[in-house]
Protein backbone atom coordinates (compact mmCIF):
# COMPACT_ATOMS: atom_id res chain seq x y z
CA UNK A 1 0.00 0.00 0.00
CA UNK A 2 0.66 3.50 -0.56
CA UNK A 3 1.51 5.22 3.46
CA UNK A 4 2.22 8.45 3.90
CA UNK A 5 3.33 9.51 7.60
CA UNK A 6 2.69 13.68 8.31
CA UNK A 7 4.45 15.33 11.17
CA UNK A 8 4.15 18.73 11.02
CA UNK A 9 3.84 19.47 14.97
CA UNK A 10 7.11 18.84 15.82
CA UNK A 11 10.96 18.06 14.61
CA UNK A 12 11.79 14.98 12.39
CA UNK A 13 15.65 13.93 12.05
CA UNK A 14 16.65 11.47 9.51
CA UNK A 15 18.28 8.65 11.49
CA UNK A 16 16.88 9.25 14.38
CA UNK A 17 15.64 6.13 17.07
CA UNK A 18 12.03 8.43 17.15
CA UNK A 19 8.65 6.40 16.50
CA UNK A 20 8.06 8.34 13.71
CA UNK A 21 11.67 7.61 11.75
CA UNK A 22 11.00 3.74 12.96
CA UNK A 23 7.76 3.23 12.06
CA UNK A 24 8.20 4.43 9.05
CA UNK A 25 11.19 2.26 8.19
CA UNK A 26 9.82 -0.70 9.12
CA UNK A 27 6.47 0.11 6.61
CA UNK A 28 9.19 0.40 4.10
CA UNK A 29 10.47 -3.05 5.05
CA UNK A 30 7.07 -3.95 5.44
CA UNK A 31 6.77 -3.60 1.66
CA UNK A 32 4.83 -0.71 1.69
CA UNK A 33 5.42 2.67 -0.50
CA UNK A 34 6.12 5.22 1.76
CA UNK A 35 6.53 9.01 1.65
CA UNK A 36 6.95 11.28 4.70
CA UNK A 37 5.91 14.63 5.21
CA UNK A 38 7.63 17.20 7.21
CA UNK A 39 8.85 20.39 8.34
CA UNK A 40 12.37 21.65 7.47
CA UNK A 41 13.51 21.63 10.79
CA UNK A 42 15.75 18.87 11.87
CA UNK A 43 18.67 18.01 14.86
CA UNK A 44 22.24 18.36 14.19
CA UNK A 45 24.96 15.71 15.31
CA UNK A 46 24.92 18.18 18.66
CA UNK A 47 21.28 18.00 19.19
CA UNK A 48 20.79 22.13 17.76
CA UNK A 49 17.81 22.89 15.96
CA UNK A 50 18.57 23.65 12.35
CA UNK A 51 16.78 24.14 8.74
CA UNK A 52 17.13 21.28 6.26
CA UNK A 53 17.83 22.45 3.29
CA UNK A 54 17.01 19.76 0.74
CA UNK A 55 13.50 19.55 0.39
CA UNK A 56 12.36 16.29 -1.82
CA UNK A 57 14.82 13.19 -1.03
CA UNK A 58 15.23 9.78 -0.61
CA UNK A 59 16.54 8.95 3.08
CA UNK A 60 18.51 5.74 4.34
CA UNK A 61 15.21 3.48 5.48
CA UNK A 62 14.05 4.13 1.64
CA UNK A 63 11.24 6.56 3.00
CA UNK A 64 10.51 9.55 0.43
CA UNK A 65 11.00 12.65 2.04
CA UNK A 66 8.89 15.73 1.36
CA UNK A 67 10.29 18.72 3.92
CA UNK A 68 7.60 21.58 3.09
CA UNK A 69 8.89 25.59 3.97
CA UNK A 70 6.28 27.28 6.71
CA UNK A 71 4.69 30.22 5.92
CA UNK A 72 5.83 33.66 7.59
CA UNK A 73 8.59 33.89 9.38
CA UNK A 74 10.78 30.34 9.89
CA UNK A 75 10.45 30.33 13.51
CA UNK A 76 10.04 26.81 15.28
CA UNK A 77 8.74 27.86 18.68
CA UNK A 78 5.44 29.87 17.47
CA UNK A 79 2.49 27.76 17.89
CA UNK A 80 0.04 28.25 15.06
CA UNK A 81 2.18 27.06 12.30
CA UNK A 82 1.40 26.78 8.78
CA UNK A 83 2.91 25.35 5.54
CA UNK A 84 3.27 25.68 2.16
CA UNK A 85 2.54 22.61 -0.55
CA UNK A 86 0.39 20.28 2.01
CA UNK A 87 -2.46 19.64 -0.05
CA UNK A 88 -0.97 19.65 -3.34
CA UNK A 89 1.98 16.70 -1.66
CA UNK A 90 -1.51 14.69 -0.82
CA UNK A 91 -2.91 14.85 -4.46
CA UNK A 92 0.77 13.78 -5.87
CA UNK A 93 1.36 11.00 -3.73
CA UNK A 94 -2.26 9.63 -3.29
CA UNK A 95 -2.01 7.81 -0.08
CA UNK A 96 -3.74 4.23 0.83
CA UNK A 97 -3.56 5.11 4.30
CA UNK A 98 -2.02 8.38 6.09
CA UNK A 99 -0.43 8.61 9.47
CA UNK A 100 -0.81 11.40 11.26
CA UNK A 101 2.32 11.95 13.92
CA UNK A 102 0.66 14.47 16.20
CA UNK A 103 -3.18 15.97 15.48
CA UNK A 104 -1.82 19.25 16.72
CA UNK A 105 -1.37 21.66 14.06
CA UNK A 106 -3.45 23.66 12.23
CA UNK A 107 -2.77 22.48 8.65
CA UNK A 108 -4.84 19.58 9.57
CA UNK A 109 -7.33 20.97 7.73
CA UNK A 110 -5.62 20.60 4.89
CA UNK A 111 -5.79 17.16 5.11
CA UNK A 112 -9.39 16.92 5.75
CA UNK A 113 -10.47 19.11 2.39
CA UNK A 114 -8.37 15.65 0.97
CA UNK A 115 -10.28 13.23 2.43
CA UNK A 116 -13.41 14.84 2.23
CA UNK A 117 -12.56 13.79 -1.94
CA UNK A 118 -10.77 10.54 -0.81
CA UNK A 119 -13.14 9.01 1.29
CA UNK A 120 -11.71 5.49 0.64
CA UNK A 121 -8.56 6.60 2.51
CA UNK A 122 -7.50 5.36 6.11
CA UNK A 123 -6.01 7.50 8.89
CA UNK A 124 -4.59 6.69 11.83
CA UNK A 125 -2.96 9.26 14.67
CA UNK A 126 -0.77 9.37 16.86
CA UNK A 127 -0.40 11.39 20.39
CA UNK A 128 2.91 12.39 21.92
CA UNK A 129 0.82 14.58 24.61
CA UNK A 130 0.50 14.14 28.30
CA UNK A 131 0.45 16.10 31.58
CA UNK A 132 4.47 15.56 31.59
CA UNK A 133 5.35 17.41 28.39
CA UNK A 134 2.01 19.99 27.74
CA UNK A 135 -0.68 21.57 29.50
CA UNK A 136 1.64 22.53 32.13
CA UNK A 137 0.29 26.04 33.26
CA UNK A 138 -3.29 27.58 32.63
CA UNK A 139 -2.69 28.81 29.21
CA UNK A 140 -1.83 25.71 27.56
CA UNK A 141 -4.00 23.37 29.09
CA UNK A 142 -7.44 25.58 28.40
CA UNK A 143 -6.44 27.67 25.23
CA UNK A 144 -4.09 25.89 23.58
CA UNK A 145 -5.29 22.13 24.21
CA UNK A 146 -8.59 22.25 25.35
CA UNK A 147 -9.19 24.80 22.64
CA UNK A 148 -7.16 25.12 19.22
CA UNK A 149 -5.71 20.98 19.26
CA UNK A 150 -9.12 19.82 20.38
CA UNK A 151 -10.61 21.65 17.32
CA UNK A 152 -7.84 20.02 14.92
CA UNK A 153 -8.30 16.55 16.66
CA UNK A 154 -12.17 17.11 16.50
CA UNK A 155 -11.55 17.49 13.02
CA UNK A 156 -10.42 14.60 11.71
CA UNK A 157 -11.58 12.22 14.22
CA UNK A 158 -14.43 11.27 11.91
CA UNK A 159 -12.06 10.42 9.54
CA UNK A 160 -9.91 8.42 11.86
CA UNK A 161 -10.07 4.55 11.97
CA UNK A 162 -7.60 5.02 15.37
CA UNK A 163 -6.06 7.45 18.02
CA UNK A 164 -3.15 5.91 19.06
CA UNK A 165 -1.40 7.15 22.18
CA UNK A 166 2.20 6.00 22.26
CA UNK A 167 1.89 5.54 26.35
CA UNK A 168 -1.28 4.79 28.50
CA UNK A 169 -1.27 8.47 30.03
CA UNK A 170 -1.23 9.59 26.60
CA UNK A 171 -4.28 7.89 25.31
CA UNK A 172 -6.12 9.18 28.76
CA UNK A 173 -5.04 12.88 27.25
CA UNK A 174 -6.98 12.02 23.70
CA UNK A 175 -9.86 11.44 26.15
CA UNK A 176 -10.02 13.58 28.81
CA UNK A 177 -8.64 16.77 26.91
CA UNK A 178 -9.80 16.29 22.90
CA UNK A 179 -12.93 14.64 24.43
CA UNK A 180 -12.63 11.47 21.16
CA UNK A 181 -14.18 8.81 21.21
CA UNK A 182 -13.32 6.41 24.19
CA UNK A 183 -13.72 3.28 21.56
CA UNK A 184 -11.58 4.95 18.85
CA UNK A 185 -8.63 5.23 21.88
CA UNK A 186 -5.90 2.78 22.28
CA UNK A 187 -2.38 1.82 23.43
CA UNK A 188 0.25 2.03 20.22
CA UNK A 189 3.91 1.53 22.20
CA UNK A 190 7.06 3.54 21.35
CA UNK A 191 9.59 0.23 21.02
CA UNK A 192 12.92 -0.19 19.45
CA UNK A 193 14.74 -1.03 16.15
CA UNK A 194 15.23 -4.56 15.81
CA UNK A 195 17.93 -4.28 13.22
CA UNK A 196 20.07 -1.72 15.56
CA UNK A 197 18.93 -4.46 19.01
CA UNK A 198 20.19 -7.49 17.22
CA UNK A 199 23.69 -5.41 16.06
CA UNK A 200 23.73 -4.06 19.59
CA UNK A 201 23.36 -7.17 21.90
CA UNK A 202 26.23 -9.07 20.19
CA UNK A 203 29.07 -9.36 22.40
CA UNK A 204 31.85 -8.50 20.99
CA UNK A 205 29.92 -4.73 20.92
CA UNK A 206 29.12 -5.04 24.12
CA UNK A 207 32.93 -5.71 25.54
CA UNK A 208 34.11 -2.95 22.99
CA UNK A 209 32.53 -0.15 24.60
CA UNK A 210 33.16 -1.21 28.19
CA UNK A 211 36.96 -1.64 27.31
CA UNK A 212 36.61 1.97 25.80
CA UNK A 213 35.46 3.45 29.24
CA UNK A 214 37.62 0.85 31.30
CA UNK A 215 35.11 -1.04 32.58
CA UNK A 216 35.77 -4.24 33.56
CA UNK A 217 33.48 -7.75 33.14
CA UNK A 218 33.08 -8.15 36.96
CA UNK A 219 31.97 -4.45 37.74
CA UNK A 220 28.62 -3.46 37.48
CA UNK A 221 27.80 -0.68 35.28
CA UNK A 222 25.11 1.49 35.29
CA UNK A 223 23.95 3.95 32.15
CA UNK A 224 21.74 6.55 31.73
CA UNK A 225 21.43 8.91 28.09
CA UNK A 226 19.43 11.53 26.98
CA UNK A 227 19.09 15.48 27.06
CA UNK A 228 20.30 17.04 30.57
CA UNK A 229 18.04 20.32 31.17
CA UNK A 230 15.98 21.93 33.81
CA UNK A 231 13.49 19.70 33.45
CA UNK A 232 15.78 16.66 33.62
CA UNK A 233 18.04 17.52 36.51
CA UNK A 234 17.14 14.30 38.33
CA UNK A 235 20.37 13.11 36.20
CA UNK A 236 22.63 14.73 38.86
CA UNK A 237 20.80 13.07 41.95
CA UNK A 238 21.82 9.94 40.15
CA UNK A 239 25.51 10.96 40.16
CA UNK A 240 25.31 12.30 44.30
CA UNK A 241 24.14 8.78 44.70
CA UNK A 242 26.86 6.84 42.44
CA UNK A 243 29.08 9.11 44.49
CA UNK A 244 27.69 7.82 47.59
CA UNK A 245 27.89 3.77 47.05
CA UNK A 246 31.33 2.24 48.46
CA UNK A 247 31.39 -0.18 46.35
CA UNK A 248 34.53 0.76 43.84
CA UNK A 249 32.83 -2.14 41.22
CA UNK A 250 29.85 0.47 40.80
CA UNK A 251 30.72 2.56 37.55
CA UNK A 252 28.19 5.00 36.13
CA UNK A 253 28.26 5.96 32.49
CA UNK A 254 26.54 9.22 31.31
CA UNK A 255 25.48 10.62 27.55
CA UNK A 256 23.51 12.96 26.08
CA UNK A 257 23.27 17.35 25.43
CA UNK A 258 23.44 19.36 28.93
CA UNK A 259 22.39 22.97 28.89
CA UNK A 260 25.18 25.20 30.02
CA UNK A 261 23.60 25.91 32.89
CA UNK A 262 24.15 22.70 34.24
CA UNK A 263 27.68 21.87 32.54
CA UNK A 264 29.57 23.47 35.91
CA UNK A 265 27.70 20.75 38.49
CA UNK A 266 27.80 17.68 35.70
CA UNK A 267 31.32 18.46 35.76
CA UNK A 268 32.14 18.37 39.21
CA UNK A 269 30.55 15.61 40.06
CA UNK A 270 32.69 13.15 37.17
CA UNK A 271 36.06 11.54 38.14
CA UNK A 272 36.70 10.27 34.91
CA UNK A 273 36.63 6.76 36.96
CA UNK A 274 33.88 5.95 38.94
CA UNK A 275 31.86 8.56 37.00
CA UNK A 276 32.03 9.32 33.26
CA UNK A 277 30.21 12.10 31.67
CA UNK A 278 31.01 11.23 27.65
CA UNK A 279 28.71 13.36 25.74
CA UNK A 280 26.68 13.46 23.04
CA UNK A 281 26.49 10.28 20.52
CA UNK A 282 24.76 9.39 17.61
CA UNK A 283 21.13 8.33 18.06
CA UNK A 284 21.49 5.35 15.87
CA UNK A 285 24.71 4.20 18.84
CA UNK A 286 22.35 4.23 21.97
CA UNK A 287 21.55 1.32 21.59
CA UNK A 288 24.99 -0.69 21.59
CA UNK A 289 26.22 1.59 24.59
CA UNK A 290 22.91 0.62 26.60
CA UNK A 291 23.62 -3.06 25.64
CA UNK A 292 27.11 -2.88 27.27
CA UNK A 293 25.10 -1.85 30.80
CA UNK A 294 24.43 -4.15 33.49
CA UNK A 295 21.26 -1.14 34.50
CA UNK A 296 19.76 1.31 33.01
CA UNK A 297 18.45 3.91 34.85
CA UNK A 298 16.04 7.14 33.81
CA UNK A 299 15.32 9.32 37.54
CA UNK A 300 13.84 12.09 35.10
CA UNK A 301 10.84 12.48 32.87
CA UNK A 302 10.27 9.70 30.39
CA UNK A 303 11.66 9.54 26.74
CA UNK A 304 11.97 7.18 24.17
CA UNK A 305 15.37 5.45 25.41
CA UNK A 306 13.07 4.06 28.14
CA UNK A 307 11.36 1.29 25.53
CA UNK A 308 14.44 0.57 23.53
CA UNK A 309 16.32 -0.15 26.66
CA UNK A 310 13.36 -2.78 27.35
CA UNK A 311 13.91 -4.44 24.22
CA UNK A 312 16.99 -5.07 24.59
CA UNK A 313 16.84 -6.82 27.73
CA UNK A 314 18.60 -4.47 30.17
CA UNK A 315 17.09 -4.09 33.36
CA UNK A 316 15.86 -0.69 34.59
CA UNK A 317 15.52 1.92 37.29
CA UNK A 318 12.95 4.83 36.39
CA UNK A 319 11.27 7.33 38.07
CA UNK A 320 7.47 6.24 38.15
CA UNK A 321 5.03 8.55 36.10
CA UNK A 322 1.12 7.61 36.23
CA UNK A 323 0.64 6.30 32.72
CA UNK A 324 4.54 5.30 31.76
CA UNK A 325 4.52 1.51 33.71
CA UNK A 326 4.12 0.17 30.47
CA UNK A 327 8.06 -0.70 30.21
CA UNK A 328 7.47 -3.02 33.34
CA UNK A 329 6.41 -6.47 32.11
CA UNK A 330 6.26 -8.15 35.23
CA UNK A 331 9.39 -7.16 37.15
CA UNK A 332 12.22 -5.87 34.67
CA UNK A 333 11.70 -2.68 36.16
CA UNK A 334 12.15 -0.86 39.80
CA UNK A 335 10.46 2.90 40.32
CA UNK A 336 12.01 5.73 42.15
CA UNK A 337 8.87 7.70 43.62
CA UNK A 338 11.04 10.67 44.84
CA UNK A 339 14.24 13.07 43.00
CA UNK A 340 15.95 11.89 45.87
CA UNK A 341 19.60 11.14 46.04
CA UNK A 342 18.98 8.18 49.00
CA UNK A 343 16.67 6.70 47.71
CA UNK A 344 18.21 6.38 43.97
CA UNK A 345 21.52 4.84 45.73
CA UNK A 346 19.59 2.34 47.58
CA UNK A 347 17.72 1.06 44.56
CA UNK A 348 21.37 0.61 43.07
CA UNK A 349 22.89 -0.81 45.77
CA UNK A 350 19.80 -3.55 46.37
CA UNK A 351 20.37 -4.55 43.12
CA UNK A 352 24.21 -5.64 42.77
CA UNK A 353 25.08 -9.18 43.23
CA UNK A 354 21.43 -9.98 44.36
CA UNK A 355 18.75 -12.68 43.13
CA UNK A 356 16.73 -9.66 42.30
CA UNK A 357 18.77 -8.50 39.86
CA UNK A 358 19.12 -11.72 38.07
CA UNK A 359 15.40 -12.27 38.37
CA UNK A 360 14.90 -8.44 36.59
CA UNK A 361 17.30 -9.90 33.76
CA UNK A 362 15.67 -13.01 32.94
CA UNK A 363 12.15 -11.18 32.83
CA UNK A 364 13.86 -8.45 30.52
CA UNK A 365 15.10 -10.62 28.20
CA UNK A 366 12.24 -12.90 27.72
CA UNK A 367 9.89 -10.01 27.25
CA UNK A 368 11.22 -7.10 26.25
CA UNK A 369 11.96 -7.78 22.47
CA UNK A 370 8.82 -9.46 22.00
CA UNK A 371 6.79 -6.34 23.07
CA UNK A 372 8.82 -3.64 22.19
CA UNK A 373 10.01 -5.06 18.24
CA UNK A 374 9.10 -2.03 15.96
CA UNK A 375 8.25 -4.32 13.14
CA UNK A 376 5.32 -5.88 15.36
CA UNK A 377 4.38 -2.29 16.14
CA UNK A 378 4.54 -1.44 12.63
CA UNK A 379 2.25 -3.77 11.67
CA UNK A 380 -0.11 -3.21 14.42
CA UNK A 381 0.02 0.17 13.72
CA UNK A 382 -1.84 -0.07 10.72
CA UNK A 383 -4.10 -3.41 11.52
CA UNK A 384 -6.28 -2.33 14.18
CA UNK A 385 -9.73 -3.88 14.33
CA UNK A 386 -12.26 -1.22 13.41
C-alpha cells in the first residue's frame, strides 16, 4: 500500500531512534510505499535545531522525504504554524492510508479538504501529549489544548479509523482533553529497532565499549542517556548517589546534550573513573552503549530510550510517572517515587550481586523484544480492528 506519515507538529531527524523515523522504516520493510511529510527543521549531530535544506529526497530506510517551507517567518517555537505545498503533496502521492504523527497543528485541515474527496482513505494518529510534556500552566491546558488541538483533533476524528497514544497516560489525554471517542482510543507503544537491538546485543559490541570506558566484566555498570536540562536535573541526583555507594565495582556511564547551565555541576561531580560524563552520541549508537550496561536507569521524565532499553533486555531503574509503567512487564523494572539522592543509591545498591537483579534480567530478556520489536508495532500500527 501507498503510506504516507505527516508530522508537522514537531521536529523529524533522519536517522533518528524516534517512533516516527521507525515506524516508518519498518512500513518500508514492510513492503509498503512510503513518503513522509515534514517540516524543514531537523537536529544536528549536537542536538541544535537547524533548517534542512534539501526539500524532496530519498533517506537511508528508503522513506521519500517531502520537507515543506512554513509560511511567515521560519520560527520553530510559534504555535500556530502553517505550511506551504500540504495539499498539493496529498494529491501527488495519493495515499492508501495516512499517518498522522501528532493531530496538533493547524494544517490539519488541509488534510481533511483531501479526504473529504478521498473518502476510501484510512487515517490513523498518533499522540505524543500528556500532563508531563504539555498543559503545564493555565494557558496551555485551556487555550491551547482544550481549545485550538481539540478543534484540529475534533476534526479529523471522523475520519480516523484510530487514536493511538504511544503511552497509556497519553491515550487518557486524547480522552479527557480532545474529548474522542473512548472506543476509537488505544495503546500504540514507542519500542525499538530490531535491526540496531540485534547489532547491539552481540558481544563482541558489548565488551568494545566497556573496554573503551575501562570497565571491567566483573563491575557493574550502570547507564543513563538523553538530554540534561531543567526539566531533567534528576540526572545529577543519580551521580550524588553513584558518588555515595562504596562499592569501587559500581561505575556510572553518562550521555547525552546538557544545557550550560548545568555543565559546571555535571562536571564536578565526574572523576573520569567511577563517574564518566562522555557526551553526546549518535542516536542510531544508543543502543549498543545501553547493551554494554548491566542497568539502566532514567530518575527524570520519560523519553523514548526508556522502551528501547526494554527491548533489549537491560534491566531498569525509572522514576514512576502515572501512565509510563508500560516498560514493566512483570518485574524488569524498579520505580524511584522521589528526586531523591537516597533513595536512587539504595535502589542501586539492592540490586548488585542480588537474586533480584538476576530475576529483573531473565524477565527483561524474555519479554522485552517481543513487546517492544518495531516491526510488530509497525504492523499493528496499521491493523487495528475497526
Amino acid at each position: 500500500m501507498k503510506i504516507v506519515h505527516i508530522c508537522l507538529c514537531g521536529v523529524v531527524t533522519d536517522n533518528f531512534s524516534y517512533q516516527d523515523n521507525l515506524l516508518s522504516k519498518y512500513h518500508v520493510k514492510l513492503g509498503h510505499n512510503v513518503t513522509f511529510i515534514a517540516s524543514q527543521w531537523s537536529y544536528d549531530t549536537k542536538g541544535m535545531l537547524k533548517s534542512f535544506k534539501k526539500s524532496d529526497y530519498m533517506n537511508d530506510d528508503g522513506v521519500k522525504m517531502l520537507r515543506l517551507k512554513m509560511r511567515g517567518k521560519d520560527d520553530f517555537s510559534k504555535k500556530y504554524k502553517r505550511f506551504y505545498g500540504l495539499s498539493e503533496a496529498l494529491k501527488i502521492e495519493h495515499p492508501d492510508i495516512i499517518f498522522i504523527h501528532g493531530c496538533q497543528f493547524p494544517d490539519i485541515d488541509k488534510v481533511v479538504n483531501y479526504l473529504k474527496e478521498n473518502k476510501v482513505t484510512k487515517v490513523y494518529v498518533d499522540n505524543h501529549a500528556d500532563f508531563s510534556n504539555s498543559a503545564r500552566n493555565w494557558v496551555s491546558k485551556n487555550i491551547l489544548h482544550k481549545i485550538l488541538w481539540r478543534h484540529c483533533a475534533q476534526l479529523i476524528e471522523p475520519y480516523t479509523t484510530r487514536f493511538y497514544g504511544v503511552l497509556p497516560a497519553r491515550v487518557d489525554f486524547l480522552k479527557d482533553i480532545y474529548k474522542l471517542p473512548a472506543e476509537k482510543c488505544e495503546l500504540l507503544v514507542m519500542g525499538a529497532d530490531d535491526d540496531k537491538v540485534e547489532e547491539a546485543q552481540n558481544e563482541v559490541t558489548r565488551k568494545s565499549i566497556r573496554a573503551q570506558y575501562n570497565i571491567k566484566e566483573d563491575e557493574f555498570l550502570v547507564m543513563t542517556g538523553g538530554k540534561i536540562d531543567p526539566a531533567k536535573k534528576q540526572t545529577l541526583l543519580l551521580m550524588e548517589a553513584v558518588n555515595q555507594i562504596k562499592d569501587p565495582r559500581v561505575k556510572l556511564i553518562i550521555f547525552g546534550s546538557v544545557t550550560e547551565d548545568l555543565k559546571d555541576k555535571l562536571n564536578s561531580l565526574c572523576d573520569g573513573n567511577k563517574i564518566q560524563y562522555i557526551g553526546w552520541i549518535q542516536s542510531q549508537d544508543s543502543y549498543k552503549y545501553f547493551a554494554a550496561a548491566d542497568l539502566v536507569t532514567f530518575p527524570g521524565r520519560h523519553s523514548v530510550f526508556w522502551e528501547q532499553v526494554a527491548a533489549l533486555g537491560i534491566p531498569m531503574v525509572v522514576k514512576y510517572w502515572e501512565g509510563t509503567t508500560h516498560v514493566d512487564l512483570g518485574g524488569n523494572t524498579k520505580f524511584l517515587y522521589r528526586d531523591s539522592t537516597n533513595e536512587i543509591k539504595q535502589s542501586i545498591e539492592s540490586l548488585v550481586d542480588s537474586e533480584e537483579y538476576n530475576n529483573m534480567k531473565r524477565i527483561a530478556l524474555k519479554k522485552g523484544v517481543e513487546m517492544f520489536s518495531y516491526k510488530e508495532i509497525a504492523k499493528r500500527s496499521i491493523n487495528s480492528n475497526e
